[in-house]
N, C-alpha and C. Protein backbone atom coordinates (compact mmCIF):
# COMPACT_ATOMS: atom_id res chain seq x y z
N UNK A 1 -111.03 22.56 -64.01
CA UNK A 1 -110.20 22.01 -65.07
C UNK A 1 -109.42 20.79 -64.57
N UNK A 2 -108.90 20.94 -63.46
CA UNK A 2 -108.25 19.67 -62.86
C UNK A 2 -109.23 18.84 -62.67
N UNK A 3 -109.89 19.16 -62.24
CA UNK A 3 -111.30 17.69 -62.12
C UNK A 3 -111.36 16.94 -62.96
N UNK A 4 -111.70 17.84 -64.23
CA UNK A 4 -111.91 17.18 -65.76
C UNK A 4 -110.86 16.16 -65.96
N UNK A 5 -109.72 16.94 -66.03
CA UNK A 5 -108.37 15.93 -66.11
C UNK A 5 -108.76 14.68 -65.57
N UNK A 6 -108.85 14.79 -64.07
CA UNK A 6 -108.43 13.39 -62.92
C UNK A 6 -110.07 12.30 -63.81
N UNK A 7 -110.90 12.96 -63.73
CA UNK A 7 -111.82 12.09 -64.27
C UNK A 7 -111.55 11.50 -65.51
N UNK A 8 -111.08 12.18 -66.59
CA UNK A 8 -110.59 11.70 -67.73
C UNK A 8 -109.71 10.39 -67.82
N UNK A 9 -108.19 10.92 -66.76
CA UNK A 9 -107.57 10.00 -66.26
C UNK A 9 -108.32 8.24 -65.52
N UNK A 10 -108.97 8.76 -65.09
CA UNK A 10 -109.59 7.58 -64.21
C UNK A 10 -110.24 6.76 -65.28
N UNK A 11 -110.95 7.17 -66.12
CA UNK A 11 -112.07 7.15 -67.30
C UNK A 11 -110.94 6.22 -68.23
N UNK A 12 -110.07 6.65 -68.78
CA UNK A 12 -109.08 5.79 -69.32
C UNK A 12 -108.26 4.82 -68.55
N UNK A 13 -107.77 4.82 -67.69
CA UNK A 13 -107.47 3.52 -66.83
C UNK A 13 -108.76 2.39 -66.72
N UNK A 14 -109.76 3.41 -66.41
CA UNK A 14 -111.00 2.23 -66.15
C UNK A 14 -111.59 1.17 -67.64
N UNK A 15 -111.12 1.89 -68.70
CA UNK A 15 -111.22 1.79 -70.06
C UNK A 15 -109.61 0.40 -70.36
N UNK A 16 -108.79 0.82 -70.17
CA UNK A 16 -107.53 -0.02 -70.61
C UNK A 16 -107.52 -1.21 -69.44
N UNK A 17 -108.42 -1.06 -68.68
CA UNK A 17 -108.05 -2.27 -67.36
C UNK A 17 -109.21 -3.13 -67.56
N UNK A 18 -110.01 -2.91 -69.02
CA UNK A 18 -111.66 -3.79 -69.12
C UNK A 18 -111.05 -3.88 -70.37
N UNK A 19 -110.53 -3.29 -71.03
CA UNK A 19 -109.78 -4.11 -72.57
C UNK A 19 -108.61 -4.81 -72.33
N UNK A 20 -107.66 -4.59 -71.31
CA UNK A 20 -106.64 -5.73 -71.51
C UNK A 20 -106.79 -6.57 -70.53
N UNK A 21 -107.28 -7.25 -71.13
CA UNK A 21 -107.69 -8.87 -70.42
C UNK A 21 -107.61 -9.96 -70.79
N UNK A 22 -107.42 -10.93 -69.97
CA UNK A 22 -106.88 -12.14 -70.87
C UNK A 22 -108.44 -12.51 -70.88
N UNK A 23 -108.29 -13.51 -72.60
CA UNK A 23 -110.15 -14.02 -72.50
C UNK A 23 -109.61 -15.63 -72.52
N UNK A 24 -110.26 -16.39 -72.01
CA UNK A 24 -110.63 -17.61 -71.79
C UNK A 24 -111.95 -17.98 -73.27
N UNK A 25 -111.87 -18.67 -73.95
CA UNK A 25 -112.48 -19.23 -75.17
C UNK A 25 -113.40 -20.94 -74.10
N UNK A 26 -114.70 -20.83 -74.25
CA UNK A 26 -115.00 -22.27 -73.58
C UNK A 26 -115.56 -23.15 -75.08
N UNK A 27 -115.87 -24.21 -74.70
CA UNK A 27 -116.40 -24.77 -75.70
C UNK A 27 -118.11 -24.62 -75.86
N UNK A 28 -118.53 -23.92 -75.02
CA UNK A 28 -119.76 -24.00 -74.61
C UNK A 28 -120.17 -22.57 -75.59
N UNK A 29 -119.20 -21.38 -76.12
CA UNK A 29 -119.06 -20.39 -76.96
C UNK A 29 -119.19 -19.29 -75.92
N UNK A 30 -118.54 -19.47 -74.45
CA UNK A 30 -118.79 -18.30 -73.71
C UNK A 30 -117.78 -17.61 -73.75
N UNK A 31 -117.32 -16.92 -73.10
CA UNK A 31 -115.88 -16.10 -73.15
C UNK A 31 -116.16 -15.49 -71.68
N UNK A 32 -114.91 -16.06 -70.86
CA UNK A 32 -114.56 -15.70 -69.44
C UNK A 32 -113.21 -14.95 -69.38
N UNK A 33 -113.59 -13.00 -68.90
CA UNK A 33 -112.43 -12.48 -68.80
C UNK A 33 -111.52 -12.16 -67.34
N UNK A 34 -110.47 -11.76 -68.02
CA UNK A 34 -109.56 -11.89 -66.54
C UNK A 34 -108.02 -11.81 -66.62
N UNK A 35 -107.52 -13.27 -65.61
CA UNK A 35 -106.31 -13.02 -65.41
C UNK A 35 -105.90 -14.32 -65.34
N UNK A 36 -105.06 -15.15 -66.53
CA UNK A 36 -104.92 -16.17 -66.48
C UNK A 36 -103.22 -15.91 -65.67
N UNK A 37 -103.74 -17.69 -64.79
CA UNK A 37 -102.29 -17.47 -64.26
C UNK A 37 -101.47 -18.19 -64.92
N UNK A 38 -102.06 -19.87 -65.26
CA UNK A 38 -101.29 -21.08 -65.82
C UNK A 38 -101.83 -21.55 -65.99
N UNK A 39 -101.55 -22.32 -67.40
CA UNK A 39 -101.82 -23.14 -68.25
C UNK A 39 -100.91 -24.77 -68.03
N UNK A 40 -101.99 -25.76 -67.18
CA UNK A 40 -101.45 -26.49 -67.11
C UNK A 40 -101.50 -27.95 -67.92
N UNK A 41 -101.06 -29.04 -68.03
CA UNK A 41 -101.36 -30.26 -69.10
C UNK A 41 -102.74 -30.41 -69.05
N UNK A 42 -103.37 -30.27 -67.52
CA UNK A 42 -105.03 -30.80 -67.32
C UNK A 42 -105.98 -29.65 -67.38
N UNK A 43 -105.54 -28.65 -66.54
CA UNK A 43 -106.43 -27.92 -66.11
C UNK A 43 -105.65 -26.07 -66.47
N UNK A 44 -106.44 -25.48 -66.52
CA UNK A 44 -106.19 -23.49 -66.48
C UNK A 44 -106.18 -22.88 -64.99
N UNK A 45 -105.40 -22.25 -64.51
CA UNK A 45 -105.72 -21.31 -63.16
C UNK A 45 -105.80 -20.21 -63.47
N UNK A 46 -106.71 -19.25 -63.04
CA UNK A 46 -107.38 -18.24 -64.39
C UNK A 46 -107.81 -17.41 -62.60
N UNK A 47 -108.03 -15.87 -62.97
CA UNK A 47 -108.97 -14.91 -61.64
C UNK A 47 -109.89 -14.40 -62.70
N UNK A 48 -110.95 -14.52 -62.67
CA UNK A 48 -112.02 -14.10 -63.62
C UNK A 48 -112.16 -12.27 -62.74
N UNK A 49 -112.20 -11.41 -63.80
CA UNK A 49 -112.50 -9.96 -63.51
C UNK A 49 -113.22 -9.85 -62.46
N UNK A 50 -113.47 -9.27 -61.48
CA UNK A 50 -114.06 -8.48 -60.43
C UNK A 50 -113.98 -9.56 -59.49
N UNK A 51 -113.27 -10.96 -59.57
CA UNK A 51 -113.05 -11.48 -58.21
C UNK A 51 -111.76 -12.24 -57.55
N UNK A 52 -111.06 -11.98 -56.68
CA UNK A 52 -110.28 -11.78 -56.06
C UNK A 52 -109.66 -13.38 -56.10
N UNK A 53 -110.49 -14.73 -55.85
CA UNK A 53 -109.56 -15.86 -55.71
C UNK A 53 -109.86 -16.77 -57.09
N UNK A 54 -108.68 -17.38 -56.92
CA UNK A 54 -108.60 -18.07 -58.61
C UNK A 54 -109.68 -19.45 -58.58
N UNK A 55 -109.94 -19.66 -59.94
CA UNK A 55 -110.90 -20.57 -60.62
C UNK A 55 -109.43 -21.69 -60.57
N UNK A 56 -109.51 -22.95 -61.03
CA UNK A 56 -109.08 -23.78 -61.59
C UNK A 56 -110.34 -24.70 -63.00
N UNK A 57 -110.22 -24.70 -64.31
CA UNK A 57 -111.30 -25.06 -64.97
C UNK A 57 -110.29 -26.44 -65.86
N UNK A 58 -110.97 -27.35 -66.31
CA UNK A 58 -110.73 -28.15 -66.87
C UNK A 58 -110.28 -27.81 -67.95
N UNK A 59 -108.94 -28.00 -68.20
CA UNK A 59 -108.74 -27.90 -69.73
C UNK A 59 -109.29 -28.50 -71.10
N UNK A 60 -109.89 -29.22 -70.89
CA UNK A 60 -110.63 -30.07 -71.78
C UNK A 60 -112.50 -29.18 -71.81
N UNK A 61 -112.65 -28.30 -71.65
CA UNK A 61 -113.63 -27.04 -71.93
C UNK A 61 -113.36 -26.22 -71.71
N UNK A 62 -111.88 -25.92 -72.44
CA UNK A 62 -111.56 -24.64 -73.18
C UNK A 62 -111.12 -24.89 -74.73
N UNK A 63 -111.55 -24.11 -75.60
CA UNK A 63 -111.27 -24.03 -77.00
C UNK A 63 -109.95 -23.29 -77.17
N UNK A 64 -110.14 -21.93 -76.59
CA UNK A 64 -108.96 -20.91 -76.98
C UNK A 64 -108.57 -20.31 -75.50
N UNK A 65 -107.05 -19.39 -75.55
CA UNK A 65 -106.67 -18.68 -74.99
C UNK A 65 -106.29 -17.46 -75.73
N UNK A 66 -106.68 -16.28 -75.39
CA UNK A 66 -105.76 -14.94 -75.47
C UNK A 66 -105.39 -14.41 -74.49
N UNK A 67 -104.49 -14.14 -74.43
CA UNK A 67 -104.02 -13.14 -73.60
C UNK A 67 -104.05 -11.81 -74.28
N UNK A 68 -103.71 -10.33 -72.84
CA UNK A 68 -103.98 -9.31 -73.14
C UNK A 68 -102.34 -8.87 -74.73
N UNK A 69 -101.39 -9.57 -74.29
CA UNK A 69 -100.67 -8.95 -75.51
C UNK A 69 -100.61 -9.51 -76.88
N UNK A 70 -101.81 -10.13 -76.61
CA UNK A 70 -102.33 -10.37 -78.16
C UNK A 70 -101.94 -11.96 -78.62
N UNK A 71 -100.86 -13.02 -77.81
CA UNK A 71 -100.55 -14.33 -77.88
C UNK A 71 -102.09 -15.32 -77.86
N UNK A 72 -102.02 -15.97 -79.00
CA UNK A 72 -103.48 -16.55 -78.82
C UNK A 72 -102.84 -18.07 -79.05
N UNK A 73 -103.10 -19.33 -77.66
CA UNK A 73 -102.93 -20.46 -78.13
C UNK A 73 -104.50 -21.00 -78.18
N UNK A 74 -104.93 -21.96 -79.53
CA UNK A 74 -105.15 -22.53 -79.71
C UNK A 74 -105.58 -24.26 -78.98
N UNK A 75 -106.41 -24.60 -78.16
CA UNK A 75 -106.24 -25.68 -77.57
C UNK A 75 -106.97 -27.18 -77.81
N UNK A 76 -107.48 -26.40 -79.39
CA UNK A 76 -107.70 -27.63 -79.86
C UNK A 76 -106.88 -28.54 -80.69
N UNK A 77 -106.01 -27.50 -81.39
CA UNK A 77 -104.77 -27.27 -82.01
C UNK A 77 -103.45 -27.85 -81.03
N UNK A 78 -103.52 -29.18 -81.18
CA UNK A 78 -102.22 -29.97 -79.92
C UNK A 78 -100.35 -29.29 -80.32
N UNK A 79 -100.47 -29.48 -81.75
CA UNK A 79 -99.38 -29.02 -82.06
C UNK A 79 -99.43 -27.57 -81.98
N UNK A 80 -99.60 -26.73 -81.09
CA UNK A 80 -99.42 -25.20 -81.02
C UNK A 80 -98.53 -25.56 -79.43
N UNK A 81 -99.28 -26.36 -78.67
CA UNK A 81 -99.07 -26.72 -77.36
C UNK A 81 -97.60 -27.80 -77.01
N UNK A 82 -97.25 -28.23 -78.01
CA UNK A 82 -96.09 -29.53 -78.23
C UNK A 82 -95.21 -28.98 -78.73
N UNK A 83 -95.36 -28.11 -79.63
CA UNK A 83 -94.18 -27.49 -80.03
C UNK A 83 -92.91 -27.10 -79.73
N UNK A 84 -92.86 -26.69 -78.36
CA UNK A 84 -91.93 -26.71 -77.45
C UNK A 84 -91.84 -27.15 -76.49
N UNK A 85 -92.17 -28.54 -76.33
CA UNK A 85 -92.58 -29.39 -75.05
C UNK A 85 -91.80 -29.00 -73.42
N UNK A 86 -90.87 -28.49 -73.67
CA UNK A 86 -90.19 -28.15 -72.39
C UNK A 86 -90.44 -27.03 -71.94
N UNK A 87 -91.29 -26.06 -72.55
CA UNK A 87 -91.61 -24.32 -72.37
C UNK A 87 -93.36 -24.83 -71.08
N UNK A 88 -93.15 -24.40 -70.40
CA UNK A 88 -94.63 -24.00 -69.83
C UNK A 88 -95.21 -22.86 -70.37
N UNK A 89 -96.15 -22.97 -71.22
CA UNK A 89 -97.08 -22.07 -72.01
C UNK A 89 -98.40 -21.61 -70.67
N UNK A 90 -97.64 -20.37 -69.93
CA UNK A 90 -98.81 -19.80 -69.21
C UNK A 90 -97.90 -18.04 -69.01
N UNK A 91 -98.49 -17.09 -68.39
CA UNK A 91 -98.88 -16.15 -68.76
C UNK A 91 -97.35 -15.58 -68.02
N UNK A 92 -96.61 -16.11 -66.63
CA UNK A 92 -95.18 -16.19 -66.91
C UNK A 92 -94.32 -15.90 -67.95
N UNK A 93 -94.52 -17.09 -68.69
CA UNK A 93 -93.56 -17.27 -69.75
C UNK A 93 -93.71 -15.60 -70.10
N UNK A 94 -94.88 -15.60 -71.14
CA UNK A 94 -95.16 -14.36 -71.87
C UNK A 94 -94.95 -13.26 -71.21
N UNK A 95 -94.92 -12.93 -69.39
CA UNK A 95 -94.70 -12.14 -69.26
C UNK A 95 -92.83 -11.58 -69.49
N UNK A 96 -92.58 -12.98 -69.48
CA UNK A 96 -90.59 -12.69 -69.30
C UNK A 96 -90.40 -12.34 -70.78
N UNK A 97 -91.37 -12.74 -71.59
CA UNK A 97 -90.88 -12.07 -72.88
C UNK A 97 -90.91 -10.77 -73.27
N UNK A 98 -92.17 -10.40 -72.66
CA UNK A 98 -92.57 -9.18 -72.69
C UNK A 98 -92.01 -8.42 -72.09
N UNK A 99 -91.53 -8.33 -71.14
CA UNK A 99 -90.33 -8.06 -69.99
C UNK A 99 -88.42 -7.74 -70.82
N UNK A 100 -88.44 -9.09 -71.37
CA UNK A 100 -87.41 -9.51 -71.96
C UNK A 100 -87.26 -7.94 -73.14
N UNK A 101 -88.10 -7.19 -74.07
CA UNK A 101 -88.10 -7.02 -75.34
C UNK A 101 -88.08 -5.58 -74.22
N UNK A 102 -88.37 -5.40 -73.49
CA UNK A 102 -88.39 -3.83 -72.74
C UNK A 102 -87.31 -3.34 -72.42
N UNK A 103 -86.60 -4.69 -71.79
CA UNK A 103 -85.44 -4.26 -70.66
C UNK A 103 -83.85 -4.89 -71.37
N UNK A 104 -84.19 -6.37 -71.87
CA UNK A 104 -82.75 -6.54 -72.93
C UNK A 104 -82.24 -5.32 -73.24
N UNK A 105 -80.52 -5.07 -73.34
CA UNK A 105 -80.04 -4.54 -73.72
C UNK A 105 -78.46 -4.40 -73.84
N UNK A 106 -78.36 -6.19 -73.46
CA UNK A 106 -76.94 -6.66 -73.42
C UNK A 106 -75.93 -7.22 -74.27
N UNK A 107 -76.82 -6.97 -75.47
CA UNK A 107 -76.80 -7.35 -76.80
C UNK A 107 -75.78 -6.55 -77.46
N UNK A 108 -75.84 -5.22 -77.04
CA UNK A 108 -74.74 -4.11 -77.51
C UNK A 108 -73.25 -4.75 -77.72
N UNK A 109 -73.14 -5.07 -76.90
CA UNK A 109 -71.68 -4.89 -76.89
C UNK A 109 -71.29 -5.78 -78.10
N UNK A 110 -71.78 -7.56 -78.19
CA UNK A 110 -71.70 -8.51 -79.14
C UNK A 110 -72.02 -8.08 -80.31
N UNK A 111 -73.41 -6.90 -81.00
CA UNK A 111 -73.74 -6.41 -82.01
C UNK A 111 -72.64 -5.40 -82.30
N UNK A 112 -72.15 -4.53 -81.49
CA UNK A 112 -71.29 -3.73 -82.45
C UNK A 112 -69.45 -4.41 -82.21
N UNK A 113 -69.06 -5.02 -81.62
CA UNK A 113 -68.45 -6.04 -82.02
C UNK A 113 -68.49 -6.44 -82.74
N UNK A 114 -69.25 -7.33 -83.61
CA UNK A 114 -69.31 -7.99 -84.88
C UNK A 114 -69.01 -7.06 -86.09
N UNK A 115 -70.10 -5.54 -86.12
CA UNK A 115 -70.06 -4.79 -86.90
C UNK A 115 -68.62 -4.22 -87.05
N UNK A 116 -67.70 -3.52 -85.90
CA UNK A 116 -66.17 -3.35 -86.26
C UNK A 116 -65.56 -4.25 -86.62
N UNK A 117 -65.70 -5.41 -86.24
CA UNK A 117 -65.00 -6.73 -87.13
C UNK A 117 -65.35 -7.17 -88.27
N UNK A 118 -66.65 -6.47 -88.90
CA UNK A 118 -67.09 -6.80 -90.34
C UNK A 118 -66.25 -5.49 -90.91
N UNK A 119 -65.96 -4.37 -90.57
CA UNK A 119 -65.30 -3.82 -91.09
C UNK A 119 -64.05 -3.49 -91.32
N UNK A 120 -63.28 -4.16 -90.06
CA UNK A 120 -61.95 -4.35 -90.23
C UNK A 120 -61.73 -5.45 -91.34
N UNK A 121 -61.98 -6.69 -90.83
CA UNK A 121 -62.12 -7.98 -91.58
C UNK A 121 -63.16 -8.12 -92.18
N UNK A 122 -63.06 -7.68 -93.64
CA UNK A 122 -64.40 -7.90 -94.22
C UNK A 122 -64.56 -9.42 -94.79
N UNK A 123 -66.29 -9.66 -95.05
CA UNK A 123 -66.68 -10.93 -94.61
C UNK A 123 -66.37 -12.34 -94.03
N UNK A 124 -65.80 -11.55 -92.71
CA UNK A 124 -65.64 -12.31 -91.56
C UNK A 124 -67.19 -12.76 -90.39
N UNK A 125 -67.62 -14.32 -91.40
CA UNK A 125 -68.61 -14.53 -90.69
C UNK A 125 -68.74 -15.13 -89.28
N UNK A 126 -67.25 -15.26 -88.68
CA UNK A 126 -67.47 -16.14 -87.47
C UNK A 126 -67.06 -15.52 -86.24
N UNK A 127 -67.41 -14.15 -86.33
CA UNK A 127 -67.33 -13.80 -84.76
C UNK A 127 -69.18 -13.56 -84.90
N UNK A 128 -69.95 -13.62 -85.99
CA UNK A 128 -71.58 -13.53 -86.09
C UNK A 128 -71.74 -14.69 -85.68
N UNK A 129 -71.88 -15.45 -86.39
CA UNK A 129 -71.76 -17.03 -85.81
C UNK A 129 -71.91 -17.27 -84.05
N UNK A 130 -70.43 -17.16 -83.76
CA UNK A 130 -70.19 -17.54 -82.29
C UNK A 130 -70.91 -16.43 -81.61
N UNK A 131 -71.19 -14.70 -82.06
CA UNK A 131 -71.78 -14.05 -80.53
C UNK A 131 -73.42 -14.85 -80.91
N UNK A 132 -74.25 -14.65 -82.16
CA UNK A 132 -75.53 -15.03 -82.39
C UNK A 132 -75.72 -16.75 -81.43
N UNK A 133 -74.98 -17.36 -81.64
CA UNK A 133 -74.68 -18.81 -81.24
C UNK A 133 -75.01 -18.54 -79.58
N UNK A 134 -73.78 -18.28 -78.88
CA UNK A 134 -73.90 -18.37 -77.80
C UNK A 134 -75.60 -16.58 -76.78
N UNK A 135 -75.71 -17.57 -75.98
CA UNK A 135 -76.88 -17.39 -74.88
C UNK A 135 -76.07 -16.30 -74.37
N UNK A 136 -77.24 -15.08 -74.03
CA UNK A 136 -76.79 -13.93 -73.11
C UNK A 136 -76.14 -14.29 -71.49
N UNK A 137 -75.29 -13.83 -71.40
CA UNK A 137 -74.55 -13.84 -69.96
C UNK A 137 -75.52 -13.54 -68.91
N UNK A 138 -75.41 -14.40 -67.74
CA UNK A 138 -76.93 -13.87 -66.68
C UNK A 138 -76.48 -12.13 -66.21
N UNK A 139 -75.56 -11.76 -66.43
CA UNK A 139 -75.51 -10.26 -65.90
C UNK A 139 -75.62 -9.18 -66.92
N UNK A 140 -75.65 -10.04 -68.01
CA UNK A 140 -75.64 -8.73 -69.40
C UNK A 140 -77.47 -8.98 -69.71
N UNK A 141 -78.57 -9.56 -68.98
CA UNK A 141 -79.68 -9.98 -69.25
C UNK A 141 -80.70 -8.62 -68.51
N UNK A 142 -80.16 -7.73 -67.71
CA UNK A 142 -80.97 -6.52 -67.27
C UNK A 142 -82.25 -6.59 -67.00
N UNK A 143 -82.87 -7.76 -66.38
CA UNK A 143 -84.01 -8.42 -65.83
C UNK A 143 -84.25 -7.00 -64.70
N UNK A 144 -85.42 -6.81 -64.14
CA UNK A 144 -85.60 -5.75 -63.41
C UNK A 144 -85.68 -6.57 -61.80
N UNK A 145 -86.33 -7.36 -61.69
CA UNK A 145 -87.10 -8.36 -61.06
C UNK A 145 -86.04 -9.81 -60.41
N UNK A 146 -85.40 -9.90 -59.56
CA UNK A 146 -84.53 -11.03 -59.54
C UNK A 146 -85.48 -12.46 -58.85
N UNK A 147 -86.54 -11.80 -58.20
CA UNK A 147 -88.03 -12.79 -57.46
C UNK A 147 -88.25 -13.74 -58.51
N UNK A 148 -89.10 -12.61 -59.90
CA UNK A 148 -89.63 -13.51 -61.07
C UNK A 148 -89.14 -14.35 -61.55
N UNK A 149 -87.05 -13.76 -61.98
CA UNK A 149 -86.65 -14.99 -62.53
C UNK A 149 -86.77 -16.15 -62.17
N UNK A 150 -86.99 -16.36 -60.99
CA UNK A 150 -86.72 -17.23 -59.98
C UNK A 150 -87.94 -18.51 -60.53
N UNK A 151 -88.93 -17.63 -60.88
CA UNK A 151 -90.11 -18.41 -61.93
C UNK A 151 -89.63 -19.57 -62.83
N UNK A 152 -89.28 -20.61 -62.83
CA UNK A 152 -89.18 -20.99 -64.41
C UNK A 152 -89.58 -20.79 -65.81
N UNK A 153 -91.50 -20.46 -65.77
CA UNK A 153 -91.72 -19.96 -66.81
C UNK A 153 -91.09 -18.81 -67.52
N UNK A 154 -91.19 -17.28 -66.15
CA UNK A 154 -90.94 -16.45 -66.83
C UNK A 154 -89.31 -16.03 -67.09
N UNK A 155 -88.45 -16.95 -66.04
CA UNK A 155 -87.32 -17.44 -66.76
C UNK A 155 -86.90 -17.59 -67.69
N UNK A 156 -87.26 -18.56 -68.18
CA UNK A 156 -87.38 -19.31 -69.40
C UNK A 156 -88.06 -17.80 -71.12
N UNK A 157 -89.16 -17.41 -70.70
CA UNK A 157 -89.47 -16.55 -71.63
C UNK A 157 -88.48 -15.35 -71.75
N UNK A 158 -88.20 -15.05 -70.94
CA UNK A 158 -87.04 -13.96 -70.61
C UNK A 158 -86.06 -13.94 -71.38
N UNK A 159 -85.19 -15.20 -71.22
CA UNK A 159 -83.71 -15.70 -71.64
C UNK A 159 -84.16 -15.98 -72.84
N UNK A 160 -85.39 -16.92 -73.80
CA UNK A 160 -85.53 -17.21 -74.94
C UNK A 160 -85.29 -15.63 -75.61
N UNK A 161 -86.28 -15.06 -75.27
CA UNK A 161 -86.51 -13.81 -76.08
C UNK A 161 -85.30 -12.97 -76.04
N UNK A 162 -84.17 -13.09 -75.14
CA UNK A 162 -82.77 -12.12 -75.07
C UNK A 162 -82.52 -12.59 -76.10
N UNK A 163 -82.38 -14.27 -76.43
CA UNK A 163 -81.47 -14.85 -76.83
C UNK A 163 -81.95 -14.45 -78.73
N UNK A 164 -82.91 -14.43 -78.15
CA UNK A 164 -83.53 -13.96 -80.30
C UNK A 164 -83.31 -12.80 -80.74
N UNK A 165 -83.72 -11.67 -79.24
CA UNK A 165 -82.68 -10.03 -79.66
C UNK A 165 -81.73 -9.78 -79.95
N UNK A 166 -80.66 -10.70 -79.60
CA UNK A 166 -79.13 -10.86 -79.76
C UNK A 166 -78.75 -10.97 -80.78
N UNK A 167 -79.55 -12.42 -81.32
CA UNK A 167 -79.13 -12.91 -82.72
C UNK A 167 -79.77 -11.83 -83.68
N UNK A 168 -80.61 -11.68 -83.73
CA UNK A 168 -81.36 -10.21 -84.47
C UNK A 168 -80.13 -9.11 -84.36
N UNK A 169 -80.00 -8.63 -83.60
CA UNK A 169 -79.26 -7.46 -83.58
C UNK A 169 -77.87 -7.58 -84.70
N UNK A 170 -77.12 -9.30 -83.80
CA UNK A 170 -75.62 -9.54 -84.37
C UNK A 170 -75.68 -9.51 -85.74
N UNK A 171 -76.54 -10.08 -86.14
CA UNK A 171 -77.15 -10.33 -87.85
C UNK A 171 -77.26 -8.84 -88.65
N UNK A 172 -78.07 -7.87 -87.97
CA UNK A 172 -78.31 -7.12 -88.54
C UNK A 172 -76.81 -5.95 -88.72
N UNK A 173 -76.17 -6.04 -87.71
CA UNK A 173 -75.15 -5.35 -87.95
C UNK A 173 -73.53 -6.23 -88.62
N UNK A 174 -74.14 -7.63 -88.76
CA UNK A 174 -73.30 -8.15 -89.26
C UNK A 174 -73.55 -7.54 -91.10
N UNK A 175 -75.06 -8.01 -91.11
CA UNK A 175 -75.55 -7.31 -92.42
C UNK A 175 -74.61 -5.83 -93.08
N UNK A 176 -75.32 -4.81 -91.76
CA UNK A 176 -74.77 -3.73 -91.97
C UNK A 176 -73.16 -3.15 -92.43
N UNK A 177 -72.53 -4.06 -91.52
CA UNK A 177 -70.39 -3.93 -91.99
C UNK A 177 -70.41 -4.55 -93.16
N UNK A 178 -71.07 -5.77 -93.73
CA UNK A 178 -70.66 -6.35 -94.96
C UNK A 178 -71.19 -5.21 -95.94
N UNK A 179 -72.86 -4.90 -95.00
CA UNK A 179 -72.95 -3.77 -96.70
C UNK A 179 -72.05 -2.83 -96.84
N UNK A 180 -71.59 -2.12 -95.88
CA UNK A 180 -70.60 -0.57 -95.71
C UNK A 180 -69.28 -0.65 -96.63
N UNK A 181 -69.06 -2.66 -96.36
CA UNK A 181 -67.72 -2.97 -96.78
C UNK A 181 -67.70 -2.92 -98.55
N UNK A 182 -68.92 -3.63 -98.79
CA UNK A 182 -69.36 -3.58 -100.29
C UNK A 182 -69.45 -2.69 -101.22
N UNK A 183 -70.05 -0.98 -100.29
CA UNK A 183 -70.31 0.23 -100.89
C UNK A 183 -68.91 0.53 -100.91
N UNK A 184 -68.43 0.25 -100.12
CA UNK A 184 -66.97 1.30 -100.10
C UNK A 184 -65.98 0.61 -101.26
N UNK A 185 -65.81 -0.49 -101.48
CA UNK A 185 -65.57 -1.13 -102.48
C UNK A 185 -65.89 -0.71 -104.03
N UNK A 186 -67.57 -1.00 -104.21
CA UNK A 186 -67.99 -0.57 -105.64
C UNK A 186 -67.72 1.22 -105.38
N UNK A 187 -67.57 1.75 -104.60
CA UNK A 187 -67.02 3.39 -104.81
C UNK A 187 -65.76 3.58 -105.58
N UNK A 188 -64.67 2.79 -104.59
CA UNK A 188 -63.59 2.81 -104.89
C UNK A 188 -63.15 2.47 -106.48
N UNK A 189 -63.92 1.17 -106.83
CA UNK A 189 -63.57 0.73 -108.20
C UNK A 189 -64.27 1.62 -109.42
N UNK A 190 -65.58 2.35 -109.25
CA UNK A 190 -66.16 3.17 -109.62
C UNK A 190 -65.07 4.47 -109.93
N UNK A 191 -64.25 5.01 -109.02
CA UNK A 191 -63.89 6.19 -109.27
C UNK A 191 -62.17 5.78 -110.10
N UNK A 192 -62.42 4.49 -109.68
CA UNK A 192 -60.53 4.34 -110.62
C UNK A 192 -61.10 4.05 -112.20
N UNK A 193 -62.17 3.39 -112.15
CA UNK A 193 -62.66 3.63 -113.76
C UNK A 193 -62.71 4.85 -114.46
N UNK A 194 -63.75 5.77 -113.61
CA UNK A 194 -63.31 6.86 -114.06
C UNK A 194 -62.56 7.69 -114.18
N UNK A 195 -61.34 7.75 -113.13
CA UNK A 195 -60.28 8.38 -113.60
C UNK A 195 -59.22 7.29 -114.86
N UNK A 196 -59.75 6.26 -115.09
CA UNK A 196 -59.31 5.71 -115.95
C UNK A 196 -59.33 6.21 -117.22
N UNK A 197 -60.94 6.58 -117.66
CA UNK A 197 -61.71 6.77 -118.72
C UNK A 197 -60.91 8.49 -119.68
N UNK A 198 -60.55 8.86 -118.27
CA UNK A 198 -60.12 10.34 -118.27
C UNK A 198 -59.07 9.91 -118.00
């Protein structure tokens, strides 16, 4: 019975480590899988599956990129690539995001902040404003890894993506105190009517 298990086990690792792969798109209509490292202005640095040292291929015969978490750029498509001209679009970045959405969790304190201040002070939009506004603190950012940051890309993906959890969060609980403040309101005026009526 344990056998079965460990084989099973193995059987699915060997299964999730041949599906998540980054694919390389050529223009030629081949598809090369693997491990992209970077995506650079000229050229891709890519480890194609089952071998150990990296390719460098011309960027100009490649069509597409995917990566394994599903980010697909486009490289015929210039404006997918310009869009954020200062971001290095390679597998870094995406990993600090991906990273970023696991481990963020410094967001707390600014999200329910806002929310007791939507309820003390109701629709008080500018402590949402200023926490959504301002960038996570480098110690409230709970990075696991202090090497990677050290990356620019995945730097950079890291801190973007805190910085969008934050505002997400502040928003949503800014949402939340204004609605609480609203219900408690139409309650209140609700029940003086009716003891009015009566």
């Amino acid at each position: 019975m344990k056998t079965l298990f460990t084989l099973l086990f193995f059987a699915f690792i060997s299964l999730y480590s041949a599906v998540a792969q980054d694919i390389i798109s050529l223009k030629s209509g081949d598809d090369l899988k693997g491990k992209i490292i970077r995506l650079n202005p000229k050229d891709i640095v890519f480890i194609p599956t089952g071998v150990s040292d990296t390719i460098i291929m011309e960027r100009d015969d490649v069509v597409r990129l995917k990566y394994q978490n599903g980010t697909i750029i486009n490289l015929a498509d210039e404006r997918k690539i310009t869009e954020n001209p200062g971001t290095v679009y390679d597998s870094m970045y995406y990993a600090g995001v991906s990273d970023a959405a696991k481990y963020y969790t410094g967001y707390k304190g600014a999200s329910t902040g806002v929310l007791v201040s939507g309820l003390i002070f109701p629709f008080n939009i500018i402590p949402a404003i200023a926490c959504s506004a301002a960038s996570p603190d480098e110690h409230s950012l709970g990075y696991r890894d202090s090497t990677q940051m050290k990356n620019p890309a995945y730097n950079s993906g890291y801190k973007n993506q805190a910085h969008k959890i934050k505002k997400k969060k502040v928003w949503t609980n800014y949402a939340i105190g204004s609605g609480a403040i609203i219900g408690f309101y139409i309650l209140v005026n609700a029940l003086i009517v009716t003891t009015m009526v009566y």
